[in-house]
PDB file of N, CA and C in Angstrom:
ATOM      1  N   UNK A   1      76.663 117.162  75.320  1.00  0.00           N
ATOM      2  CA  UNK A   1      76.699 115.730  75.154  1.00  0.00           C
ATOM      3  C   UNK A   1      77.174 115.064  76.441  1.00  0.00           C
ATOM      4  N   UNK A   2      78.221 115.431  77.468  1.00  0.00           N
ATOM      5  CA  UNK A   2      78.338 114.899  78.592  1.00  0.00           C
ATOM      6  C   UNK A   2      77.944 114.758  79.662  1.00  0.00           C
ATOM      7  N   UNK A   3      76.969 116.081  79.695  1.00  0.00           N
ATOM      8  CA  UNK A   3      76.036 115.799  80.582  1.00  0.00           C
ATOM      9  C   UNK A   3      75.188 115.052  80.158  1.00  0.00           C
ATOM     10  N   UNK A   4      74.743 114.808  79.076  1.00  0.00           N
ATOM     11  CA  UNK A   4      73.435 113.683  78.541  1.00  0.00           C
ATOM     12  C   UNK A   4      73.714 112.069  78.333  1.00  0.00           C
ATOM     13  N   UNK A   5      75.039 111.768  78.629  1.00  0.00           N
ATOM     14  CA  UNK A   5      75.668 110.991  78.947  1.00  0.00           C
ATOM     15  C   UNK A   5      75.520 110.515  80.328  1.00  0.00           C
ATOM     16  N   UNK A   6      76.138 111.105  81.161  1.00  0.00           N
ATOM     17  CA  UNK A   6      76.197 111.557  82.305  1.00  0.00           C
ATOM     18  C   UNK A   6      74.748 110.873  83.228  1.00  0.00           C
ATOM     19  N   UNK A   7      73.918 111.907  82.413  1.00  0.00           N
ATOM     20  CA  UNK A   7      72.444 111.174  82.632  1.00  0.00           C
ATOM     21  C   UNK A   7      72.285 110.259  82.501  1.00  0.00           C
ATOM     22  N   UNK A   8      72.879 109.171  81.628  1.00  0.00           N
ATOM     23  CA  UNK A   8      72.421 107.916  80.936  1.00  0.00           C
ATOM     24  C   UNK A   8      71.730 107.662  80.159  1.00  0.00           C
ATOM     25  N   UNK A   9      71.924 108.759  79.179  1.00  0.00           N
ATOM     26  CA  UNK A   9      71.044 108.952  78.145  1.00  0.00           C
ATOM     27  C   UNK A   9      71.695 108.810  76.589  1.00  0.00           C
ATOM     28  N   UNK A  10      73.118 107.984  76.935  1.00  0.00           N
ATOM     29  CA  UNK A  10      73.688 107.791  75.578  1.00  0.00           C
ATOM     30  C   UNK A  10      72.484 106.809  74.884  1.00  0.00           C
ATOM     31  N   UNK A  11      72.922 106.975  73.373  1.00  0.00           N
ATOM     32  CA  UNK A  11      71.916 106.130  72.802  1.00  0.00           C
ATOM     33  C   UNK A  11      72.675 104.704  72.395  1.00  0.00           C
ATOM     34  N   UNK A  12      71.921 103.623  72.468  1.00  0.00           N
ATOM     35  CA  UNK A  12      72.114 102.434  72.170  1.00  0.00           C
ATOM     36  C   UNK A  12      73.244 102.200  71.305  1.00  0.00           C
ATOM     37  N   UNK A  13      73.357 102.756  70.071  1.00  0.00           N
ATOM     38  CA  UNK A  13      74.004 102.663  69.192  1.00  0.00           C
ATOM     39  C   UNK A  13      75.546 102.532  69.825  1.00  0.00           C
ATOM     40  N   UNK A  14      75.916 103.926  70.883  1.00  0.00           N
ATOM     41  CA  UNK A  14      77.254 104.301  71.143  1.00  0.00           C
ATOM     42  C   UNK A  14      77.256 103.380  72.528  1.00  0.00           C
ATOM     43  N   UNK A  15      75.935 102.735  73.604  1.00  0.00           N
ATOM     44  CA  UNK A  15      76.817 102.197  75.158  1.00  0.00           C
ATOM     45  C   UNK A  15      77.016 100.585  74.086  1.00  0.00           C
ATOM     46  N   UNK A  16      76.394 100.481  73.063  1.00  0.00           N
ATOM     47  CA  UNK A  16      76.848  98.686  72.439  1.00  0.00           C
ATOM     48  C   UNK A  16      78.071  98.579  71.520  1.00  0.00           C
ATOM     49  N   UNK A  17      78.672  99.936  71.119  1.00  0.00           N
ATOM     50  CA  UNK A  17      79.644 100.142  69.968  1.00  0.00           C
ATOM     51  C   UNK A  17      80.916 100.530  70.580  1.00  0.00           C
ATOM     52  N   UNK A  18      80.783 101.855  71.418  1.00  0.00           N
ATOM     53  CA  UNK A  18      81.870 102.316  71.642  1.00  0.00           C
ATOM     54  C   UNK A  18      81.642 102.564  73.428  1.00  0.00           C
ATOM     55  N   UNK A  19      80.895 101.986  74.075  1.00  0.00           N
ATOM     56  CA  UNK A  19      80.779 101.923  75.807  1.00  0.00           C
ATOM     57  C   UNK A  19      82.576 102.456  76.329  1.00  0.00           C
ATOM     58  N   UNK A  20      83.757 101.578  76.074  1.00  0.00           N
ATOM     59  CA  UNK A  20      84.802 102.993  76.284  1.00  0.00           C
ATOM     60  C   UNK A  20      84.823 104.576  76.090  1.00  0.00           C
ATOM     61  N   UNK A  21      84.208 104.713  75.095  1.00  0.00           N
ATOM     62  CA  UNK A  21      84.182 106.427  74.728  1.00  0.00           C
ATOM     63  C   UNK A  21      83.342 106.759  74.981  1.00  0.00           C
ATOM     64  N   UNK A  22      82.237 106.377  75.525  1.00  0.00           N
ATOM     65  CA  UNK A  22      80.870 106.926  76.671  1.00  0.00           C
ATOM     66  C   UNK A  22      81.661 107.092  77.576  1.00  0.00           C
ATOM     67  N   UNK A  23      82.420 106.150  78.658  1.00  0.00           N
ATOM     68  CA  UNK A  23      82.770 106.529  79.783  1.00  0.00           C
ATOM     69  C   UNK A  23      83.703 107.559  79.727  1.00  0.00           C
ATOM     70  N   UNK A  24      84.926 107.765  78.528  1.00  0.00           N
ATOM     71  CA  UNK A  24      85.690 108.986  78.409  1.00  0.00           C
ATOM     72  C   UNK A  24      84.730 110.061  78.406  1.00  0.00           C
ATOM     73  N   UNK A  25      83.678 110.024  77.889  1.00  0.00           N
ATOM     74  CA  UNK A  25      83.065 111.499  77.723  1.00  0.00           C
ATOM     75  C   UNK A  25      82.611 112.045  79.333  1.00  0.00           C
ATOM     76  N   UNK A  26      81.962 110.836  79.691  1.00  0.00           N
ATOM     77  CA  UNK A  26      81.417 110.964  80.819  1.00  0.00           C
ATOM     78  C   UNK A  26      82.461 111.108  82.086  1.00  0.00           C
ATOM     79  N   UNK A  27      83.717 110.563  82.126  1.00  0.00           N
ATOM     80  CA  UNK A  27      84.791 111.396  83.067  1.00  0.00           C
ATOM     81  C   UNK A  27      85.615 112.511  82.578  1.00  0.00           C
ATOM     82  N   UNK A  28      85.109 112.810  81.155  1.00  0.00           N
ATOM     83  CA  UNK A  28      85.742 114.137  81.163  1.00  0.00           C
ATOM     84  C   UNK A  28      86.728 114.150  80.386  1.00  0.00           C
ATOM     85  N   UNK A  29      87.527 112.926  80.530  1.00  0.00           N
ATOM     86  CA  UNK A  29      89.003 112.769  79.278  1.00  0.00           C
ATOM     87  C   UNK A  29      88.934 112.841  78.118  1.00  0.00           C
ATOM     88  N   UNK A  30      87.407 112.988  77.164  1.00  0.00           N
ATOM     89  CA  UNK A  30      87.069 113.097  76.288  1.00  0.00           C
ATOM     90  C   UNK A  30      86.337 113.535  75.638  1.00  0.00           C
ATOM     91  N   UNK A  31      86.301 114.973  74.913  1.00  0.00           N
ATOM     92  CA  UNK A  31      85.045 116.299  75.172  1.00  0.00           C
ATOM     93  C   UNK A  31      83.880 115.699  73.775  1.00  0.00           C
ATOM     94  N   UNK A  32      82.879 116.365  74.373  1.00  0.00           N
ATOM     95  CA  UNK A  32      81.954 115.474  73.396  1.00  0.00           C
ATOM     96  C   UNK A  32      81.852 115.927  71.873  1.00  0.00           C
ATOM     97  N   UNK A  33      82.561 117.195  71.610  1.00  0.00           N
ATOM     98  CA  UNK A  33      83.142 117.378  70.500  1.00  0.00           C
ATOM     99  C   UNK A  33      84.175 116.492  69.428  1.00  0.00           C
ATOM    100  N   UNK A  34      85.172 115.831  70.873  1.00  0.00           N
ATOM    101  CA  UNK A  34      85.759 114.761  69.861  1.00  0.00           C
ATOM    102  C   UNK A  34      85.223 113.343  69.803  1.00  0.00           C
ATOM    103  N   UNK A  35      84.416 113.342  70.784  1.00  0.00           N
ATOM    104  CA  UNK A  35      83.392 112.085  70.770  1.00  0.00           C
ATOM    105  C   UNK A  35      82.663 112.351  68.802  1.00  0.00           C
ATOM    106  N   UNK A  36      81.743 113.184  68.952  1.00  0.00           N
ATOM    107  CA  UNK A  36      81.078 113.668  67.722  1.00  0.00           C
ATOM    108  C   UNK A  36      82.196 113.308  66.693  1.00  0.00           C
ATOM    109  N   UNK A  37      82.823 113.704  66.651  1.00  0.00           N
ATOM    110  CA  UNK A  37      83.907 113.660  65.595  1.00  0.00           C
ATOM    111  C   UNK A  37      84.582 112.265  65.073  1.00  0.00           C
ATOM    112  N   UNK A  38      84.978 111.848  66.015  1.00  0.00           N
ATOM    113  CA  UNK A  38      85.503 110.731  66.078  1.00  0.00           C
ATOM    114  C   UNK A  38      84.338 108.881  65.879  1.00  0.00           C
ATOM    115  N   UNK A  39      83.332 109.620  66.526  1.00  0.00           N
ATOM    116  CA  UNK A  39      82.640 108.137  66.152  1.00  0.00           C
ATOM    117  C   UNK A  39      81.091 108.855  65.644  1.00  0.00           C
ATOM    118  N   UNK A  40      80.769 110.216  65.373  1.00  0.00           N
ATOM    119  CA  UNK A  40      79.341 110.402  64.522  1.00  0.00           C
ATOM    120  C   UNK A  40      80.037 111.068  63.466  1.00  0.00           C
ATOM    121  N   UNK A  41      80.480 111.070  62.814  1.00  0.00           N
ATOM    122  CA  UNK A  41      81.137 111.815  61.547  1.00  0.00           C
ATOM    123  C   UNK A  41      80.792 113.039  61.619  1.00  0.00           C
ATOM    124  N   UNK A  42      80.825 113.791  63.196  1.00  0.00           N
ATOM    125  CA  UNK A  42      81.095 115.502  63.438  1.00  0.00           C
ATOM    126  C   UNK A  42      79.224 115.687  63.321  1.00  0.00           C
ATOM    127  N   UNK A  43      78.321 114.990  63.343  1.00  0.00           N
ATOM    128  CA  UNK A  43      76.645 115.217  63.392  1.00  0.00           C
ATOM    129  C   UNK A  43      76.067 114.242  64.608  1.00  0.00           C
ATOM    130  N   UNK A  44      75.276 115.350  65.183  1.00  0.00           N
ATOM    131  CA  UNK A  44      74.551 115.088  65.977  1.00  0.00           C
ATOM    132  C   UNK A  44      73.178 114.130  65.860  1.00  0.00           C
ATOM    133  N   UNK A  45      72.710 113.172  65.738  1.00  0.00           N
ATOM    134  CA  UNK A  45      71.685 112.694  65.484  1.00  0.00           C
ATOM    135  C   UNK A  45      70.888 112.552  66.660  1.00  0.00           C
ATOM    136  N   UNK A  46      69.612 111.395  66.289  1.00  0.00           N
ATOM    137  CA  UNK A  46      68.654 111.076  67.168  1.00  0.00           C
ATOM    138  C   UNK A  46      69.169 109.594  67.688  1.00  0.00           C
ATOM    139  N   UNK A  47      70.338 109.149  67.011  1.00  0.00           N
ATOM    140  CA  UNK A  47      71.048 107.896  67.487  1.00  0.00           C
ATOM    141  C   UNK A  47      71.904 108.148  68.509  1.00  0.00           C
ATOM    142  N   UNK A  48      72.263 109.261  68.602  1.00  0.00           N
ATOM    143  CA  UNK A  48      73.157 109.507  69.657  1.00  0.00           C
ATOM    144  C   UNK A  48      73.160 109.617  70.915  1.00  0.00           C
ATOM    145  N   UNK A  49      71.566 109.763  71.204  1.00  0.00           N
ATOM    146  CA  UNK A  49      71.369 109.745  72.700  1.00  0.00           C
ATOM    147  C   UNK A  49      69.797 108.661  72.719  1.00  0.00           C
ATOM    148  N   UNK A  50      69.534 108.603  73.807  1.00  0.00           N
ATOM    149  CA  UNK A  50      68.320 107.694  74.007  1.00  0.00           C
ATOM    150  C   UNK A  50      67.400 108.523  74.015  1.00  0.00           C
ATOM    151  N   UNK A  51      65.825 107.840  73.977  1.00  0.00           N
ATOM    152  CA  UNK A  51      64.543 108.141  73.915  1.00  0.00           C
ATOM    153  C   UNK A  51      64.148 109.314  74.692  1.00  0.00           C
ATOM    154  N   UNK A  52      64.726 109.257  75.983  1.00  0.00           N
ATOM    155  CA  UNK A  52      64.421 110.838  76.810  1.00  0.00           C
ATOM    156  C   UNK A  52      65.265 111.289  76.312  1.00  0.00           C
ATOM    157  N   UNK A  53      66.743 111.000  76.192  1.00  0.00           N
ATOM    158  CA  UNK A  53      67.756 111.985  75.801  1.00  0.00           C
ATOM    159  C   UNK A  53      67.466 112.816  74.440  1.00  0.00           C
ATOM    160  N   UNK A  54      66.955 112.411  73.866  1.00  0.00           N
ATOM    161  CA  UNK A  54      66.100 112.938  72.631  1.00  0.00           C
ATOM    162  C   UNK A  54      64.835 113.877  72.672  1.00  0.00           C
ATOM    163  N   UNK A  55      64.171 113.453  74.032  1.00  0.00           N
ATOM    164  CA  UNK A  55      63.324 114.333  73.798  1.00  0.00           C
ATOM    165  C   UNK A  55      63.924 115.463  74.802  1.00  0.00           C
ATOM    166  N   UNK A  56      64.953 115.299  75.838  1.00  0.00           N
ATOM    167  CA  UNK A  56      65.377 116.739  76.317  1.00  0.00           C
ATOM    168  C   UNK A  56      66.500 116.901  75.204  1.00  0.00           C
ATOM    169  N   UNK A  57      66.952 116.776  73.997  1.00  0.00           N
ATOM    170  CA  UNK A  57      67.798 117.173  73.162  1.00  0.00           C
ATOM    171  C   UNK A  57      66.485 118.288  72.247  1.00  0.00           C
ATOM    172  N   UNK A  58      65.388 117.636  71.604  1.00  0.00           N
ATOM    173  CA  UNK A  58      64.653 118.486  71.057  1.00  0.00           C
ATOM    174  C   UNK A  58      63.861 119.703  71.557  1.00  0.00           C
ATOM    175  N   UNK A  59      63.861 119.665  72.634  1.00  0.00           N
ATOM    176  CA  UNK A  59      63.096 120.373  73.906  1.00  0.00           C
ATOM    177  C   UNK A  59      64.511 121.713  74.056  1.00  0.00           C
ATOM    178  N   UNK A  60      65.667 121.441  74.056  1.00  0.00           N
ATOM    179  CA  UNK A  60      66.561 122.228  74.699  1.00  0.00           C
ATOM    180  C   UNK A  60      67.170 123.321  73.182  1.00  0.00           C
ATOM    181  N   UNK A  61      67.429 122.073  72.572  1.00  0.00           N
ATOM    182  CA  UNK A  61      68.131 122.922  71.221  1.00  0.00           C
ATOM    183  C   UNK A  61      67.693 123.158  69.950  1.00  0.00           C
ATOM    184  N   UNK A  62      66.263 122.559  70.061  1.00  0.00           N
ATOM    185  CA  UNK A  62      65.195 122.874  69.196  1.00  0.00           C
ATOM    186  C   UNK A  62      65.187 124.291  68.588  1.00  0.00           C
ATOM    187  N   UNK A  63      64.183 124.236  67.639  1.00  0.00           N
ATOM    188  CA  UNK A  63      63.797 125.822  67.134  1.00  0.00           C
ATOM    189  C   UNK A  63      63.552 126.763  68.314  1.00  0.00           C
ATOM    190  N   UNK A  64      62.823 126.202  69.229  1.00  0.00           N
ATOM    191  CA  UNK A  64      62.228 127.061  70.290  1.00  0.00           C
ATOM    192  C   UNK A  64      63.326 127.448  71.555  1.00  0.00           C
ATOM    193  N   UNK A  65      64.209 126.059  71.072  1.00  0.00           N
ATOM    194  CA  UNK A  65      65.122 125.684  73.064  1.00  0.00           C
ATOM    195  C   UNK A  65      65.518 126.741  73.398  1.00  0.00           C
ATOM    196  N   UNK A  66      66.202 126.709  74.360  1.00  0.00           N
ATOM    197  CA  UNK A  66      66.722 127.497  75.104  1.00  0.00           C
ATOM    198  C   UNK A  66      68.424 127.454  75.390  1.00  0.00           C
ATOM    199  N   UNK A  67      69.096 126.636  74.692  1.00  0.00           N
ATOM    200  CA  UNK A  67      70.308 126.530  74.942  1.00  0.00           C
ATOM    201  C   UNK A  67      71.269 128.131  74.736  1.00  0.00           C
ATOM    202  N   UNK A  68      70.886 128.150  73.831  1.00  0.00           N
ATOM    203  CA  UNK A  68      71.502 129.644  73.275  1.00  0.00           C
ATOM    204  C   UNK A  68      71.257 130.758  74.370  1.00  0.00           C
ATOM    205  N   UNK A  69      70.478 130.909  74.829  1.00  0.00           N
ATOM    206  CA  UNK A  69      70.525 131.684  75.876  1.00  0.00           C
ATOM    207  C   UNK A  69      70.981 131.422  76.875  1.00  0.00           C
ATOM    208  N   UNK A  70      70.454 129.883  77.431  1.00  0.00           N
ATOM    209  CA  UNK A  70      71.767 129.384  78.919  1.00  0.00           C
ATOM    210  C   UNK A  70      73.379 129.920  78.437  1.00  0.00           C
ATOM    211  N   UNK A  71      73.537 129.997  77.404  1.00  0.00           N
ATOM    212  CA  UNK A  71      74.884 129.508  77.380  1.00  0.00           C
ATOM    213  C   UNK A  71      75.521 130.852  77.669  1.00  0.00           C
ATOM    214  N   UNK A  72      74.665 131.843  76.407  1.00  0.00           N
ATOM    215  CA  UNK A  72      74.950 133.150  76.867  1.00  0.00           C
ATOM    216  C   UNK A  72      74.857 133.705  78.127  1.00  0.00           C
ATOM    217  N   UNK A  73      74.126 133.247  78.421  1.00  0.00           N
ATOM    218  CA  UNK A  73      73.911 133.656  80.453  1.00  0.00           C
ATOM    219  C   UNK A  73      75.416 133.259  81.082  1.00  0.00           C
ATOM    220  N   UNK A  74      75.626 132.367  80.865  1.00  0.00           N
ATOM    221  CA  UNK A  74      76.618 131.294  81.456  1.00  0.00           C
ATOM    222  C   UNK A  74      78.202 131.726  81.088  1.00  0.00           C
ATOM    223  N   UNK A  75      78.310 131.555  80.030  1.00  0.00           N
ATOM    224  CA  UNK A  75      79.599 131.665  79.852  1.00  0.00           C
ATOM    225  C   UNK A  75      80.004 133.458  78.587  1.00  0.00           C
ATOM    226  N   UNK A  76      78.770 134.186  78.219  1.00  0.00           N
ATOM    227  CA  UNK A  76      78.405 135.497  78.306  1.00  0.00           C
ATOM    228  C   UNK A  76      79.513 135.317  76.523  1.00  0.00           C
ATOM    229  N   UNK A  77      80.526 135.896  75.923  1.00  0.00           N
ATOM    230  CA  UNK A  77      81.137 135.898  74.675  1.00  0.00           C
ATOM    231  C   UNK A  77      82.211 135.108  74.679  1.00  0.00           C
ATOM    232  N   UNK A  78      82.196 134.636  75.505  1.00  0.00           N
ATOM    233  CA  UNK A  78      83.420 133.413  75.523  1.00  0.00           C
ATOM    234  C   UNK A  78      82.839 132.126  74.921  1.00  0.00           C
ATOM    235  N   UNK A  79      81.675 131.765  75.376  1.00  0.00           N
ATOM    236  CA  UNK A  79      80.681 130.831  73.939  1.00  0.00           C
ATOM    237  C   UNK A  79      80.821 131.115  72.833  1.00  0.00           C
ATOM    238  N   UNK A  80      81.119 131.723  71.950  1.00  0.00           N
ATOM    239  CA  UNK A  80      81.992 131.797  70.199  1.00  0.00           C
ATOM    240  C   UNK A  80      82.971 131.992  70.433  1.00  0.00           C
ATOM    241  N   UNK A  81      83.870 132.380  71.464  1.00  0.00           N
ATOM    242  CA  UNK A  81      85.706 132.499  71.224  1.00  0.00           C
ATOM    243  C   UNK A  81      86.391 131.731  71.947  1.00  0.00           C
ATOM    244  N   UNK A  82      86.009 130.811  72.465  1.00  0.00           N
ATOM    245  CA  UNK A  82      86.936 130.277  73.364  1.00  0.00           C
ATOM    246  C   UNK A  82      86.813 128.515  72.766  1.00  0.00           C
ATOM    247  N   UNK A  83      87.766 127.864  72.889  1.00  0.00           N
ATOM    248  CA  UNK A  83      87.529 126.149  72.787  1.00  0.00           C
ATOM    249  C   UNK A  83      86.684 125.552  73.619  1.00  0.00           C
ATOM    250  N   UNK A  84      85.938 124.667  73.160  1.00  0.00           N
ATOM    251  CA  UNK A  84      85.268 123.626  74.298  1.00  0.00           C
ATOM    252  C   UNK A  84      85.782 123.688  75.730  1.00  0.00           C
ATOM    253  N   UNK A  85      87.372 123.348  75.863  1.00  0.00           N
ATOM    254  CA  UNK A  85      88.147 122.937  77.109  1.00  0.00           C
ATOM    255  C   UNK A  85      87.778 124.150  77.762  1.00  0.00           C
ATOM    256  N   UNK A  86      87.777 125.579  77.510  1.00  0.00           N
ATOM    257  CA  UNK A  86      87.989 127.063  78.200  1.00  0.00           C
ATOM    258  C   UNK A  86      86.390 126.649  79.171  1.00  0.00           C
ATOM    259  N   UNK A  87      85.436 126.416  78.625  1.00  0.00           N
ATOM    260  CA  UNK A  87      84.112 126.759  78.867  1.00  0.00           C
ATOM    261  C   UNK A  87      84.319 125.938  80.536  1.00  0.00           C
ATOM    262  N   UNK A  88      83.357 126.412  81.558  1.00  0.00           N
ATOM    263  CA  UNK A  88      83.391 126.027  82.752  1.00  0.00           C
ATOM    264  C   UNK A  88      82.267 124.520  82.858  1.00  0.00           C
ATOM    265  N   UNK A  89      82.878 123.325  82.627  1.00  0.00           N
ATOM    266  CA  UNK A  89      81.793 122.088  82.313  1.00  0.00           C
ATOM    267  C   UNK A  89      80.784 122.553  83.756  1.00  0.00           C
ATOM    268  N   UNK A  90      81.261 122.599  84.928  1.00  0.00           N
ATOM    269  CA  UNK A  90      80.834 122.399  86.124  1.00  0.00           C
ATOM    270  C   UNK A  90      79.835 123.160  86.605  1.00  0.00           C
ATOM    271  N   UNK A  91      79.851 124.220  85.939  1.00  0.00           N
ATOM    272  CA  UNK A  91      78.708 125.322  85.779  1.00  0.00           C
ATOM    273  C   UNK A  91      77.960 125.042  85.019  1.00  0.00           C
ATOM    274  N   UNK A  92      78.010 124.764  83.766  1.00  0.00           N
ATOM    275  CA  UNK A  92      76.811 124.870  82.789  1.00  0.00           C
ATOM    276  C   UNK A  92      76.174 123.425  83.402  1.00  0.00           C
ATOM    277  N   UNK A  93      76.781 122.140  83.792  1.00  0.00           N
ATOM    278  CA  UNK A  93      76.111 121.114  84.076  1.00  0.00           C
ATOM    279  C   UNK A  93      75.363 121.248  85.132  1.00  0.00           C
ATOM    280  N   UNK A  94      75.702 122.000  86.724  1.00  0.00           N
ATOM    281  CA  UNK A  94      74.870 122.502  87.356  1.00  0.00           C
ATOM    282  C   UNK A  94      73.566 123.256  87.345  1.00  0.00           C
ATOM    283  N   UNK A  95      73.541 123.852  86.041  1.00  0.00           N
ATOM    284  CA  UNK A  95      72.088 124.949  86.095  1.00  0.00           C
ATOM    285  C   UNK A  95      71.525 123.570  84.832  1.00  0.00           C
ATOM    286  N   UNK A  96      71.948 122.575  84.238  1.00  0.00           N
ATOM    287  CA  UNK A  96      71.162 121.985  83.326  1.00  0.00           C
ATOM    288  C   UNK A  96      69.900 121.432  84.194  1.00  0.00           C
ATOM    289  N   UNK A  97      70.210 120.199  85.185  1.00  0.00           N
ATOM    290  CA  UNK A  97      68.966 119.487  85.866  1.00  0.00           C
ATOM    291  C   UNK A  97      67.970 120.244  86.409  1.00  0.00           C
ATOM    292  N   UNK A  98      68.058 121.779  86.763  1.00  0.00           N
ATOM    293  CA  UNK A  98      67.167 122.850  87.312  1.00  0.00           C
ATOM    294  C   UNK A  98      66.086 123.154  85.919  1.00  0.00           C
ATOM    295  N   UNK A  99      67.042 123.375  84.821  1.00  0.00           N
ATOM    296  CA  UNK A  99      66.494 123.608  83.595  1.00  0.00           C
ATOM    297  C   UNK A  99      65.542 122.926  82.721  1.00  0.00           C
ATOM    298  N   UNK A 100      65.688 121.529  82.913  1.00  0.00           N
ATOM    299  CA  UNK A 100      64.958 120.165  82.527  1.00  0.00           C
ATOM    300  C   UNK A 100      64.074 120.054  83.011  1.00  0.00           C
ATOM    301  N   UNK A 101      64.282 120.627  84.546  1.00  0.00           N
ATOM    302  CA  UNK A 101      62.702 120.124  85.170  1.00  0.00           C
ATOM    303  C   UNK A 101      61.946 121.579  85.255  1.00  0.00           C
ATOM    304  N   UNK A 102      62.302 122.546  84.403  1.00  0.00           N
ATOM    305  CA  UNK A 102      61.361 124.416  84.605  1.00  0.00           C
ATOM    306  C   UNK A 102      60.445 123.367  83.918  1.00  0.00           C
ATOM    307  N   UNK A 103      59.548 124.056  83.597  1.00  0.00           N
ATOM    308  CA  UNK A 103      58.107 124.421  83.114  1.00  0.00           C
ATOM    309  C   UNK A 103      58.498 124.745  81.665  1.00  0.00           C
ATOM    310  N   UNK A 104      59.602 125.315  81.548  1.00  0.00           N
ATOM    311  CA  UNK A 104      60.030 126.110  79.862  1.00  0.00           C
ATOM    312  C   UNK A 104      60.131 124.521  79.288  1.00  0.00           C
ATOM    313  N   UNK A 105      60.958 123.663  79.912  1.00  0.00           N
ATOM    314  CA  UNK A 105      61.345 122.483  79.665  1.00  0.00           C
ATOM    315  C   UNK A 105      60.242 121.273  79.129  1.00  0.00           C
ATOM    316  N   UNK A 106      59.718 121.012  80.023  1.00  0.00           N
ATOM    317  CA  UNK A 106      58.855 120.174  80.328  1.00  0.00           C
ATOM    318  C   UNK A 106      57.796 120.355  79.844  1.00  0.00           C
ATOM    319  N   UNK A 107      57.334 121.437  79.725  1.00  0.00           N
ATOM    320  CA  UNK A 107      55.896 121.272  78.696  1.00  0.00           C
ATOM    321  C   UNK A 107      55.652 120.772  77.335  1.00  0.00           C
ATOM    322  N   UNK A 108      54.613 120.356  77.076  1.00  0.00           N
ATOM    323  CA  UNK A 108      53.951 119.662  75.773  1.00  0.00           C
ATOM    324  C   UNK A 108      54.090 120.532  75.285  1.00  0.00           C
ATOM    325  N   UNK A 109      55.031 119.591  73.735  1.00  0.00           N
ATOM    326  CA  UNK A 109      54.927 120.235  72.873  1.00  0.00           C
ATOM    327  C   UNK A 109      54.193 120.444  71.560  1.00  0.00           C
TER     328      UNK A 109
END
């Protein structure tokens, strides 16, 4: 969620409602777990991010995406045991914009 933020891809709903807790997410003081929690009642929707952000949300974590495997690549069994905070933001956000623009990404679906 903070990198898709980040992007500028919050959705309408949250930069006209809660534009403070976009920018917490987006500097970091506020993990997008407690974002979720705190202002989507802990669910992810299609309100939550904007029109591209939606379609690289369905594209990534879809039936097909690929998140599950970045992550495992990335942060290897510490992705189920560790808290949000443990995980390295700075890494996984680095290999995302490479990832968006593969070919795995970007193709019609």
């Amino acid at each position: 969620m903070r990198w898709c933020f980040e992007e500028g891809w919050a959705g309408a709903l949250h930069t006209n409602e809660e534009p403070d807790a976009v920018a917490e997410v987006v500097r970091g003081t506020m993990s997008g777990t407690a974002f979720l929690f705190r202002y989507c009642d802990g669910k992810f929707t299609d309100e939550d991010l904007s029109d591209e952000g939606n379609v690289f949300a369905a594209r990534y974590y879809g039936d097909e995406g690929l998140y599950l495997d970045h992550s495992a690549e990335a942060f290897g069994d510490m992705m189920y045991l560790e808290p949000e905070g443990a995980h390295e933001y700075a890494k996984f956000a680095a290999m995302l914009p490479a990832r968006w623009t593969s070919r795995a990404l970007t193709k019609s679906q």
